[in-house]
PDB file of N, CA and C in Angstrom:
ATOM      1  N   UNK A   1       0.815  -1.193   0.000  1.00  0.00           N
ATOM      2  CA  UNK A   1       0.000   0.000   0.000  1.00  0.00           C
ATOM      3  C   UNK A   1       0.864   1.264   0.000  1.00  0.00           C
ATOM      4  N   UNK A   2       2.043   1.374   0.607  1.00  0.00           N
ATOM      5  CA  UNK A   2       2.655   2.291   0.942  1.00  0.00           C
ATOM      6  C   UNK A   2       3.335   2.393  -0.614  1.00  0.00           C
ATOM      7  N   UNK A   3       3.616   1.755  -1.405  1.00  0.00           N
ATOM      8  CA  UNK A   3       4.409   1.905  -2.692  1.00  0.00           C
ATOM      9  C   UNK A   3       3.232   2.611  -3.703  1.00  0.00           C
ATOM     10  N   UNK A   4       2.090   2.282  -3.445  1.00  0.00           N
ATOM     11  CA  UNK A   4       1.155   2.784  -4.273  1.00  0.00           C
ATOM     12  C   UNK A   4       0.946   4.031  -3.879  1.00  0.00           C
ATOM     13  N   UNK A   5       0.880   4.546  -2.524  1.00  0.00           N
ATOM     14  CA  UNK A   5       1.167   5.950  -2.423  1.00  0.00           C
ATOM     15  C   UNK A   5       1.808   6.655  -2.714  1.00  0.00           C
ATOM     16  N   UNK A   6       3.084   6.370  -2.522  1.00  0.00           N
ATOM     17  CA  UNK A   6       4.389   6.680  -3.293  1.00  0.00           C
ATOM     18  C   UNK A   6       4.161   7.211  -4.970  1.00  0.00           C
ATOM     19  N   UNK A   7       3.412   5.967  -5.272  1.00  0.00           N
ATOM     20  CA  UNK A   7       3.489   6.276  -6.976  1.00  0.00           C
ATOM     21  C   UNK A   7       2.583   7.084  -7.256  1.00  0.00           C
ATOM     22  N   UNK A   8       1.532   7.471  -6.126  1.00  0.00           N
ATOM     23  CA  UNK A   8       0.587   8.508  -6.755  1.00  0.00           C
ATOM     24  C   UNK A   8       0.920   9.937  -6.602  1.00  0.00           C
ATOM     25  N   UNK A   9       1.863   9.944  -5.115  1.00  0.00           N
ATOM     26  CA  UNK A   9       2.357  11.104  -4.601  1.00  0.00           C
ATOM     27  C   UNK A   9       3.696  11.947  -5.769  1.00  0.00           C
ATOM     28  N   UNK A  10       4.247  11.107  -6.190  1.00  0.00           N
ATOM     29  CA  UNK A  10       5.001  11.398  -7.328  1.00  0.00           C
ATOM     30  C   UNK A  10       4.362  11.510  -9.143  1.00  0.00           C
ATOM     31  N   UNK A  11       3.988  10.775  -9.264  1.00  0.00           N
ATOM     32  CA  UNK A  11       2.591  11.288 -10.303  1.00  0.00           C
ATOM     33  C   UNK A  11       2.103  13.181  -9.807  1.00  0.00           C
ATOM     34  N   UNK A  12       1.479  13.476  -8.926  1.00  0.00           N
ATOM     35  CA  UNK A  12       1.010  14.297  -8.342  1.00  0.00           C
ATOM     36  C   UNK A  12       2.301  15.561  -8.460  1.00  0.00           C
ATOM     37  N   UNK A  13       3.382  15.311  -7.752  1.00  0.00           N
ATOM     38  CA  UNK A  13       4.157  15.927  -8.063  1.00  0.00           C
ATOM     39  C   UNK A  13       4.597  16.662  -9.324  1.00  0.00           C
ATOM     40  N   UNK A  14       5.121  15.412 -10.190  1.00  0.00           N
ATOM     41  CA  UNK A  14       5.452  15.828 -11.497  1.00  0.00           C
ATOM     42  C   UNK A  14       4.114  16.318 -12.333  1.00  0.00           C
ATOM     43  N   UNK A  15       3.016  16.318 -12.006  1.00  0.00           N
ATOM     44  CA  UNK A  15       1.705  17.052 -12.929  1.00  0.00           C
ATOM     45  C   UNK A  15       2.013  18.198 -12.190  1.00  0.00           C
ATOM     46  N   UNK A  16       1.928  18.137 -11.150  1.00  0.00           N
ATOM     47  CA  UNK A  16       1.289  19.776 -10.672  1.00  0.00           C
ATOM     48  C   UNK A  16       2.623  20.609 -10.651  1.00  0.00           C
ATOM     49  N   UNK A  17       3.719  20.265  -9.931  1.00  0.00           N
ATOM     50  CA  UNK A  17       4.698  21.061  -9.916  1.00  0.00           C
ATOM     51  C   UNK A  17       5.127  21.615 -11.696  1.00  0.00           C
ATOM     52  N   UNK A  18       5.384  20.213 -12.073  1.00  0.00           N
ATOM     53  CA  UNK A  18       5.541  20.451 -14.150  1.00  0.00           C
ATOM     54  C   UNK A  18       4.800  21.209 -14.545  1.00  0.00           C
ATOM     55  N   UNK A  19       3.199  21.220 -14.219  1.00  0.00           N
ATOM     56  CA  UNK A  19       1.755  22.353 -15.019  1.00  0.00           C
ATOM     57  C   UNK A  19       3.046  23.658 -14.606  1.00  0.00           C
ATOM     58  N   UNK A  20       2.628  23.683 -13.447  1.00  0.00           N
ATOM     59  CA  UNK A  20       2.668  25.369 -12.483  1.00  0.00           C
ATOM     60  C   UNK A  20       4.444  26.216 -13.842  1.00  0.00           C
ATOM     61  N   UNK A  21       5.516  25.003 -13.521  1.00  0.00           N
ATOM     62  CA  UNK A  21       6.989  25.498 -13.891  1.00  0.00           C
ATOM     63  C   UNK A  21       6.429  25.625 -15.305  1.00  0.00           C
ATOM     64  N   UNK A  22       5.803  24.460 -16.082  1.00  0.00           N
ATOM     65  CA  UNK A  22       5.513  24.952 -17.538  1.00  0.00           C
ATOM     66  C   UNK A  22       5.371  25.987 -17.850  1.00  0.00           C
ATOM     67  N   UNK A  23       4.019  26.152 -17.571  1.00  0.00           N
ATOM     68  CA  UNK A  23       3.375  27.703 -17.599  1.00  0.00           C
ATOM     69  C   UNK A  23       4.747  29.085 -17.177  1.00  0.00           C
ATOM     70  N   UNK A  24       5.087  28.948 -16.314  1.00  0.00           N
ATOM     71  CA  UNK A  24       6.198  29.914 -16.025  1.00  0.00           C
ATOM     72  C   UNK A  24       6.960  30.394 -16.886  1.00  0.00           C
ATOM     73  N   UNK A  25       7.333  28.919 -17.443  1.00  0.00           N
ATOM     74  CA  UNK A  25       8.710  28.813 -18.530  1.00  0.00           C
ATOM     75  C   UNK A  25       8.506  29.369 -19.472  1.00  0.00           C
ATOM     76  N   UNK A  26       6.845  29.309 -20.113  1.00  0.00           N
ATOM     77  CA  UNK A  26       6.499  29.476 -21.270  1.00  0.00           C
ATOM     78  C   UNK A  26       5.778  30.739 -21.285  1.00  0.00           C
ATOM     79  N   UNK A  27       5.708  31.509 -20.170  1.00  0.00           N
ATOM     80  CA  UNK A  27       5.183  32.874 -20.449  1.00  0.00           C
ATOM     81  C   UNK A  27       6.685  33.892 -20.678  1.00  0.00           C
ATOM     82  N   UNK A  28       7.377  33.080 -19.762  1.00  0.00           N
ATOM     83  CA  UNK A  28       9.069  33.971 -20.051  1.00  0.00           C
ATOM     84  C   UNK A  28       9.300  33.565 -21.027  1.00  0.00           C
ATOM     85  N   UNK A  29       9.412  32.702 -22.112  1.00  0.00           N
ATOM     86  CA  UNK A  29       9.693  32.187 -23.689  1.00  0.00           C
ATOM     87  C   UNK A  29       8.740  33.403 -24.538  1.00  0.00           C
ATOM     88  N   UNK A  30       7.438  33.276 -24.075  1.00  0.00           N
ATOM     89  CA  UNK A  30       6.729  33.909 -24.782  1.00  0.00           C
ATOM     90  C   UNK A  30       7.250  35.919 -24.436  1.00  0.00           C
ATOM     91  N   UNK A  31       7.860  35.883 -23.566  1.00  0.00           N
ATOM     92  CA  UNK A  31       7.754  37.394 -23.486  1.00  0.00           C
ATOM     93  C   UNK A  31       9.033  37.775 -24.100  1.00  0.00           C
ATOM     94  N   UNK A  32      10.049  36.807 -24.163  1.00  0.00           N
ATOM     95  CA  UNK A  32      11.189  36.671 -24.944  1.00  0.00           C
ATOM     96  C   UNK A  32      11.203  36.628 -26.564  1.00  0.00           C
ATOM     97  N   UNK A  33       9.899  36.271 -27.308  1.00  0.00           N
ATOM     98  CA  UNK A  33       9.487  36.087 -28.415  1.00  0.00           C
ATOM     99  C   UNK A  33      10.470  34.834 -28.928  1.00  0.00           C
ATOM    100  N   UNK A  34      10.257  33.999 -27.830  1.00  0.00           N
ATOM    101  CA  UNK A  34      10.457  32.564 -28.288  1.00  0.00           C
ATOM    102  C   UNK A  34       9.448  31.972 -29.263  1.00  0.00           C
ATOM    103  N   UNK A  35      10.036  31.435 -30.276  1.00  0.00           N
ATOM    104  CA  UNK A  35       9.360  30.290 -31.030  1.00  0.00           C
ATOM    105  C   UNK A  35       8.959  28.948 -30.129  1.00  0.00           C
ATOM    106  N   UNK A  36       7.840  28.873 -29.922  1.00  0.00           N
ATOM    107  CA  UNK A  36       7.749  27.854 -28.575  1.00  0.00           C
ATOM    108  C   UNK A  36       7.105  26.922 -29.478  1.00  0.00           C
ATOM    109  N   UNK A  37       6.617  27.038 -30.698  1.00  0.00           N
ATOM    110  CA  UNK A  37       6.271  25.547 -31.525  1.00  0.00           C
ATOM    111  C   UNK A  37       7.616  24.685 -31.514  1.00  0.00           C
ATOM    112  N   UNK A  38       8.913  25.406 -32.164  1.00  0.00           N
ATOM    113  CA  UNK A  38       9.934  24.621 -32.243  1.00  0.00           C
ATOM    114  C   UNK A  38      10.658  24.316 -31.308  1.00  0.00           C
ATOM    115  N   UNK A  39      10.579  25.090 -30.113  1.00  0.00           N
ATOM    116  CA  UNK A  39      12.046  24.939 -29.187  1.00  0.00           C
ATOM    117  C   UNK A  39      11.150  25.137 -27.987  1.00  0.00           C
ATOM    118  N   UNK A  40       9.853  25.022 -27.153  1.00  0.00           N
ATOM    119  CA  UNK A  40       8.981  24.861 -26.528  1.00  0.00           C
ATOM    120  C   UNK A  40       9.189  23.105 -25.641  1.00  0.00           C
ATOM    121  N   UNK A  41       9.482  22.288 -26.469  1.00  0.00           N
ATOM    122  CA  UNK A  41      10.018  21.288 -25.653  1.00  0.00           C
ATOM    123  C   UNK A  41      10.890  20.754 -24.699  1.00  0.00           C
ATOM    124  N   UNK A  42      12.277  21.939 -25.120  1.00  0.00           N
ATOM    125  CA  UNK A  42      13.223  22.024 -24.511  1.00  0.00           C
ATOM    126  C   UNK A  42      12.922  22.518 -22.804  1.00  0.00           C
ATOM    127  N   UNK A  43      12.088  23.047 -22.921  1.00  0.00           N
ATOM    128  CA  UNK A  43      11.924  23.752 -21.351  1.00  0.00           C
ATOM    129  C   UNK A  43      11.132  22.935 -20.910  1.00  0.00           C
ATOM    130  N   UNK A  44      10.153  21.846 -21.331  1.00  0.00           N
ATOM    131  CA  UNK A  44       9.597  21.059 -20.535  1.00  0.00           C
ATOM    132  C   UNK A  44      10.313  19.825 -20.494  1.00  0.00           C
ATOM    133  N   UNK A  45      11.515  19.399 -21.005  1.00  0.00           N
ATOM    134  CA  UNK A  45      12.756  18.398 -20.533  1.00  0.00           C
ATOM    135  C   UNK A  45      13.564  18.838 -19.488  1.00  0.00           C
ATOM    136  N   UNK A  46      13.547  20.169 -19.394  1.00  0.00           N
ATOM    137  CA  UNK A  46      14.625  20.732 -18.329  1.00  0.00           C
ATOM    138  C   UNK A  46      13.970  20.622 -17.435  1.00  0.00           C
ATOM    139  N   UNK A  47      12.220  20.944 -16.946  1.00  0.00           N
ATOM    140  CA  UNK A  47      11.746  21.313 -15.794  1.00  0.00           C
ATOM    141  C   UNK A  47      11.801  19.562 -15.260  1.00  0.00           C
ATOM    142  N   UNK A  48      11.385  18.548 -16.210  1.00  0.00           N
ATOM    143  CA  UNK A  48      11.459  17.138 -15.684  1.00  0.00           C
ATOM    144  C   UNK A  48      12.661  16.952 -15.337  1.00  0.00           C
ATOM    145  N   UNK A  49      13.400  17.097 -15.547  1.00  0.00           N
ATOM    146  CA  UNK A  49      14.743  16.712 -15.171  1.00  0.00           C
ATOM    147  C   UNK A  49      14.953  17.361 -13.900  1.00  0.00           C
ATOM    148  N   UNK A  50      14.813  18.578 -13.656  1.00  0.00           N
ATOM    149  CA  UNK A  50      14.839  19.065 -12.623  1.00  0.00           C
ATOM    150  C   UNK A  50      14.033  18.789 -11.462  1.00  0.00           C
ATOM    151  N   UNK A  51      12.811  18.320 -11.929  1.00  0.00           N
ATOM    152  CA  UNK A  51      11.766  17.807 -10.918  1.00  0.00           C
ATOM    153  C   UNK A  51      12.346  16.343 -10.353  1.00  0.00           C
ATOM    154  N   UNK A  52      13.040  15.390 -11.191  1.00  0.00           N
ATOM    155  CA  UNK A  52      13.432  14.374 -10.905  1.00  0.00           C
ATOM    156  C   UNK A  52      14.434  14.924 -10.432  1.00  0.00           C
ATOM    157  N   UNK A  53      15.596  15.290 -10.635  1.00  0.00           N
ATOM    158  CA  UNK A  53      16.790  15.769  -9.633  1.00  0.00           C
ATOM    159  C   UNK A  53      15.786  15.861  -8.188  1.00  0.00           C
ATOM    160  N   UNK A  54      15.191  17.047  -7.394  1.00  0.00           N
ATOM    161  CA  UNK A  54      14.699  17.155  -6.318  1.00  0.00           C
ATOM    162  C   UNK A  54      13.835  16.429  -5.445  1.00  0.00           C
ATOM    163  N   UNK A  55      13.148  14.979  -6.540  1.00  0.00           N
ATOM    164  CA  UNK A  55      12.403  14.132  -5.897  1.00  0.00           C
ATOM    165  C   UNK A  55      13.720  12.981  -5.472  1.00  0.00           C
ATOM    166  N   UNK A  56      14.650  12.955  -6.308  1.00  0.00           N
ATOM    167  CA  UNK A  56      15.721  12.061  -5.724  1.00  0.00           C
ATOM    168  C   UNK A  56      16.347  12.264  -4.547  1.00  0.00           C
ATOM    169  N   UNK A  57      16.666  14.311  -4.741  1.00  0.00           N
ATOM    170  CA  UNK A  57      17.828  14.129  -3.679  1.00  0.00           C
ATOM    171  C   UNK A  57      17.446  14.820  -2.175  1.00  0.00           C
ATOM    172  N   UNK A  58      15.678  15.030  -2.379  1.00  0.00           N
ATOM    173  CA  UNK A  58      15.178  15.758  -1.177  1.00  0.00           C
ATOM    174  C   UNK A  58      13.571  14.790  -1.212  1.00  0.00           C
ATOM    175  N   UNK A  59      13.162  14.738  -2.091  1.00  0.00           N
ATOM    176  CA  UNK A  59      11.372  14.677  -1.727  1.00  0.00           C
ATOM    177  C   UNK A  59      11.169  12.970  -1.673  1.00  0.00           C
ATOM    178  N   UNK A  60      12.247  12.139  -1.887  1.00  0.00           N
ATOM    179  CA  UNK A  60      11.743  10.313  -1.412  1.00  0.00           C
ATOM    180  C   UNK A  60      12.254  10.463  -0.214  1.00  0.00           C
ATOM    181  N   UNK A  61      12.671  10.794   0.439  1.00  0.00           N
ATOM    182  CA  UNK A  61      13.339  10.890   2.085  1.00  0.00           C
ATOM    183  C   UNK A  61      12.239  11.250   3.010  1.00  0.00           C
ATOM    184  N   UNK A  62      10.554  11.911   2.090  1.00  0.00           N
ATOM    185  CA  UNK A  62      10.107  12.094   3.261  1.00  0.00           C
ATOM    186  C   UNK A  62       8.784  11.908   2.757  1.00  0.00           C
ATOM    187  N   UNK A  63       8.361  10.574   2.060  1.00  0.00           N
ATOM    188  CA  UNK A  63       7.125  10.101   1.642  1.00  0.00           C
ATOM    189  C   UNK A  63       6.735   8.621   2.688  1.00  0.00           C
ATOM    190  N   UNK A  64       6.343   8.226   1.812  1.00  0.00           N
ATOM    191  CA  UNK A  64       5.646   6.832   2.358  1.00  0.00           C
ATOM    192  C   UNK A  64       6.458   5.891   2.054  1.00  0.00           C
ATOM    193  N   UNK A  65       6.998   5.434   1.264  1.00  0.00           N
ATOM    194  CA  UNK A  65       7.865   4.298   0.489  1.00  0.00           C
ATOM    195  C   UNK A  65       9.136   4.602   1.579  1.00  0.00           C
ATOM    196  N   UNK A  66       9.477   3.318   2.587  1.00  0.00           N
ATOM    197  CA  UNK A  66      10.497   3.074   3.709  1.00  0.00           C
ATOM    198  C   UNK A  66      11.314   2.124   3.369  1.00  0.00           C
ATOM    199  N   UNK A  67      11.601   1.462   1.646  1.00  0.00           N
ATOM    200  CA  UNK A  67      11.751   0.058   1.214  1.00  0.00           C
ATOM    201  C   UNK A  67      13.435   0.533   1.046  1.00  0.00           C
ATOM    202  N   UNK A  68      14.097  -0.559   0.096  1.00  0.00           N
ATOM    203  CA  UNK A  68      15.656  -0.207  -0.676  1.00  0.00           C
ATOM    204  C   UNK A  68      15.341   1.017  -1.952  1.00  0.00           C
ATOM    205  N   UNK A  69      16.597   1.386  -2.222  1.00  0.00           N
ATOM    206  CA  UNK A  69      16.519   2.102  -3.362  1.00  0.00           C
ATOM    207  C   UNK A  69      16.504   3.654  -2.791  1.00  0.00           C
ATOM    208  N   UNK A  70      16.541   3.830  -1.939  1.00  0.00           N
ATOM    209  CA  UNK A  70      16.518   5.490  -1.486  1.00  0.00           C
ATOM    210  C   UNK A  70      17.679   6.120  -0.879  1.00  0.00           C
ATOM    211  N   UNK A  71      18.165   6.301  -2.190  1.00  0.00           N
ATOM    212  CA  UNK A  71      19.561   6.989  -2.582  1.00  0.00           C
ATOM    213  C   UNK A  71      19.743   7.997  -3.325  1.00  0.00           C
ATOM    214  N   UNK A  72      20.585   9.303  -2.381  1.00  0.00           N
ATOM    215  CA  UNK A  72      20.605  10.556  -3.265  1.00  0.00           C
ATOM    216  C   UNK A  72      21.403  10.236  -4.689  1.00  0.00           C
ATOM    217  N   UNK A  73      21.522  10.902  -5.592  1.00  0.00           N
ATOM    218  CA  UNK A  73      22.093  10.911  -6.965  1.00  0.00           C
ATOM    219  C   UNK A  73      23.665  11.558  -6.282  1.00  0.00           C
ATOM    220  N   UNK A  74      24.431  10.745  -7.224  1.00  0.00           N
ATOM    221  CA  UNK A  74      25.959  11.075  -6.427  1.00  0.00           C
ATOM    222  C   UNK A  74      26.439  12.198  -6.880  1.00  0.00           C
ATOM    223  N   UNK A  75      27.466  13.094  -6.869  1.00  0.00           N
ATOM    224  CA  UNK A  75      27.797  14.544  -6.902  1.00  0.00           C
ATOM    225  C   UNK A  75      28.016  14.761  -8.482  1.00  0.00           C
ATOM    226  N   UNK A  76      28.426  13.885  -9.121  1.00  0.00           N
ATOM    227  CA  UNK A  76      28.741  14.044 -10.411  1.00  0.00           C
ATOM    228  C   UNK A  76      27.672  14.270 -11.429  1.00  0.00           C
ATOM    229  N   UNK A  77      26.348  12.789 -11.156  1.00  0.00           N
ATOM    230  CA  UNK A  77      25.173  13.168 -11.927  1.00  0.00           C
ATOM    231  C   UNK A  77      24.296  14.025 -11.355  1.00  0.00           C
ATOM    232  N   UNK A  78      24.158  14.476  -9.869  1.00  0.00           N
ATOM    233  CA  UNK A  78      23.800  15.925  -9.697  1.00  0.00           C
ATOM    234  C   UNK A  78      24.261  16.405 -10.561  1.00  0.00           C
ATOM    235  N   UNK A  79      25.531  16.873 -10.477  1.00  0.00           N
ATOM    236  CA  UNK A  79      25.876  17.970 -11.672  1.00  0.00           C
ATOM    237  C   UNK A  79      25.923  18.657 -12.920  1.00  0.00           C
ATOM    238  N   UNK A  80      25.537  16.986 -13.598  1.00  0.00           N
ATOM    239  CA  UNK A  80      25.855  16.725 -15.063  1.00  0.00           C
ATOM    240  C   UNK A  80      24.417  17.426 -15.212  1.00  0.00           C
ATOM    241  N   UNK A  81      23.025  16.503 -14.201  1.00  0.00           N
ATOM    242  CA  UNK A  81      21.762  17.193 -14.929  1.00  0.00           C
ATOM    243  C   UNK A  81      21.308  18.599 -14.582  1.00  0.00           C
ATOM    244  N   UNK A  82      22.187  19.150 -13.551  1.00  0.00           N
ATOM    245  CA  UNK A  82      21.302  20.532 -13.199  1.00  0.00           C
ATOM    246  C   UNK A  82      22.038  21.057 -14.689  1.00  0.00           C
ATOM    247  N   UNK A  83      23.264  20.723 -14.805  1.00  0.00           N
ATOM    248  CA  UNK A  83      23.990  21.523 -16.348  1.00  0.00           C
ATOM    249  C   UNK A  83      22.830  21.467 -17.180  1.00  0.00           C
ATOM    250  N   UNK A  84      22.781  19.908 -17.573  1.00  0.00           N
ATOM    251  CA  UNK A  84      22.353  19.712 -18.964  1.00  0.00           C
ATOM    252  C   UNK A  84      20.829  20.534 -18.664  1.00  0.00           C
ATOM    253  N   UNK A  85      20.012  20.446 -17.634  1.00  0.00           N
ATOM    254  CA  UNK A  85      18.769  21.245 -17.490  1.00  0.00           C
ATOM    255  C   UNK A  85      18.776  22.432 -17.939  1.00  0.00           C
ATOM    256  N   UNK A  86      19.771  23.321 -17.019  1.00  0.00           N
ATOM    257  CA  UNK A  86      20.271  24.819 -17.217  1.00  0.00           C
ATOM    258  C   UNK A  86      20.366  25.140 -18.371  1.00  0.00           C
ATOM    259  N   UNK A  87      21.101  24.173 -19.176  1.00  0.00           N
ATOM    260  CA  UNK A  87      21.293  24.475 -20.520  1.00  0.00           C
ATOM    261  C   UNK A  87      20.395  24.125 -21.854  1.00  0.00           C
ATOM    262  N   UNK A  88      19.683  23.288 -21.230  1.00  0.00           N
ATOM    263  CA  UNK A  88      18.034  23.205 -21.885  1.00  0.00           C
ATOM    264  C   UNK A  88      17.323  24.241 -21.694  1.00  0.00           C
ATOM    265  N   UNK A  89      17.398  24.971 -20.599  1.00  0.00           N
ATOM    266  CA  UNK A  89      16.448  26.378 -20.376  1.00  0.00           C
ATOM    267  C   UNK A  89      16.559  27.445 -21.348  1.00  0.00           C
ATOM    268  N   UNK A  90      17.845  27.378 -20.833  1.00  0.00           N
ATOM    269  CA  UNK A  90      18.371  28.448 -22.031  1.00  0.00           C
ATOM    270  C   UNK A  90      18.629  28.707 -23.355  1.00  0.00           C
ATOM    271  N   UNK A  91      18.873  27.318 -23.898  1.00  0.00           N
ATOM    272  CA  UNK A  91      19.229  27.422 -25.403  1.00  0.00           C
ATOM    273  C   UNK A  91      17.261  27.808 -26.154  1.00  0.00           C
ATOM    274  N   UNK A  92      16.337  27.577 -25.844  1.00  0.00           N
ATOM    275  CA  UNK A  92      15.115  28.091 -26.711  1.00  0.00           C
ATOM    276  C   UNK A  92      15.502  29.577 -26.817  1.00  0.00           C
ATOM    277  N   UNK A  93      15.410  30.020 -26.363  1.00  0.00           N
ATOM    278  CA  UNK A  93      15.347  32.058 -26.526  1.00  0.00           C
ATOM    279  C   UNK A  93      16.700  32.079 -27.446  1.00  0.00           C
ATOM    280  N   UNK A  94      17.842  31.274 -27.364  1.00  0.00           N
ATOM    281  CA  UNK A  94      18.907  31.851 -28.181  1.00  0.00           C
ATOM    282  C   UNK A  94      18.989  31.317 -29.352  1.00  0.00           C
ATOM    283  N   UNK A  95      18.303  29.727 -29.655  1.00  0.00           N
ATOM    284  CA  UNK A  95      17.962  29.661 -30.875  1.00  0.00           C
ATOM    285  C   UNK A  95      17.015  30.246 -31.523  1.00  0.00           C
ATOM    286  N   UNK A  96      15.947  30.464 -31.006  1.00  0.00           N
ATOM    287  CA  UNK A  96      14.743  31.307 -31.509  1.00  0.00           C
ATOM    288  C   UNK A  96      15.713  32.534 -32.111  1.00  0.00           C
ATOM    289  N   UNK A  97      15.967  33.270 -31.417  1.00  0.00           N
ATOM    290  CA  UNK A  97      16.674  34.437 -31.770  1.00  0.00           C
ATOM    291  C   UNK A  97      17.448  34.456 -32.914  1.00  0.00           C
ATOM    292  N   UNK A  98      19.033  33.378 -33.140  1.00  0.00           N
ATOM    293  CA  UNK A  98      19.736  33.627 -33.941  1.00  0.00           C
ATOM    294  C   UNK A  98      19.014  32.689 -35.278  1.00  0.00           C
ATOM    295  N   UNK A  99      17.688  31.859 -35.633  1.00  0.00           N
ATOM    296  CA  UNK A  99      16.989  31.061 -36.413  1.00  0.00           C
ATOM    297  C   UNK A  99      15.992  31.866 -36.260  1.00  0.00           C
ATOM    298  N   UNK A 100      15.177  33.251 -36.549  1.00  0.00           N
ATOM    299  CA  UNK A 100      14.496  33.360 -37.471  1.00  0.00           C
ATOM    300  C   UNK A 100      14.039  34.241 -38.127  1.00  0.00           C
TER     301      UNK A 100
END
């Protein structure tokens, strides 16, 4: 029972936190005069990635699920994805810009 909570509580997470950051992302794209048909995806890979970074290394430590497997992400792939996120954020507005 407790794993099924788990999976709904994280479901829950990634909809609502993902809606709320989407929307964010995409009104700053849009005020940027981002092309968000073409490069609109990019910011909703970064916000997942980022949402998964923080459910790993802060938000399973304090759910329901008490089983194996609850282990922060080690310093390196922290690093690699807040980059590669960061740099998903950013590249829409600068391709938009220098493409069109």
């Amino acid at each position: 029972m407790r794993v099924l909570l788990e999976l709904i509580r994280i479901i829950f997470i990634f909809l609502f936190l993902g809606a709320i950051s989407s929307g964010i992302i995409n009104y700053i794209y849009t005020k940027l005069g981002t092309d968000m048909n073409s490069y609109g995806w990019m910011g909703v890979i970064a916000i997942f990635i980022l949402l998964f970074v923080l459910y790993r290394n802060k938000l399973q430590f304090s759910g329901w699920y008490k089983g194996k497997g609850r282990v922060k992400l080690s310093e390196k792939v922290f690093k690699l994805l807040i980059f590669s996120s960061v740099s998903l954020l950013l590249l829409p507005p600068i391709l938009s810009f220098f493409f069109k």
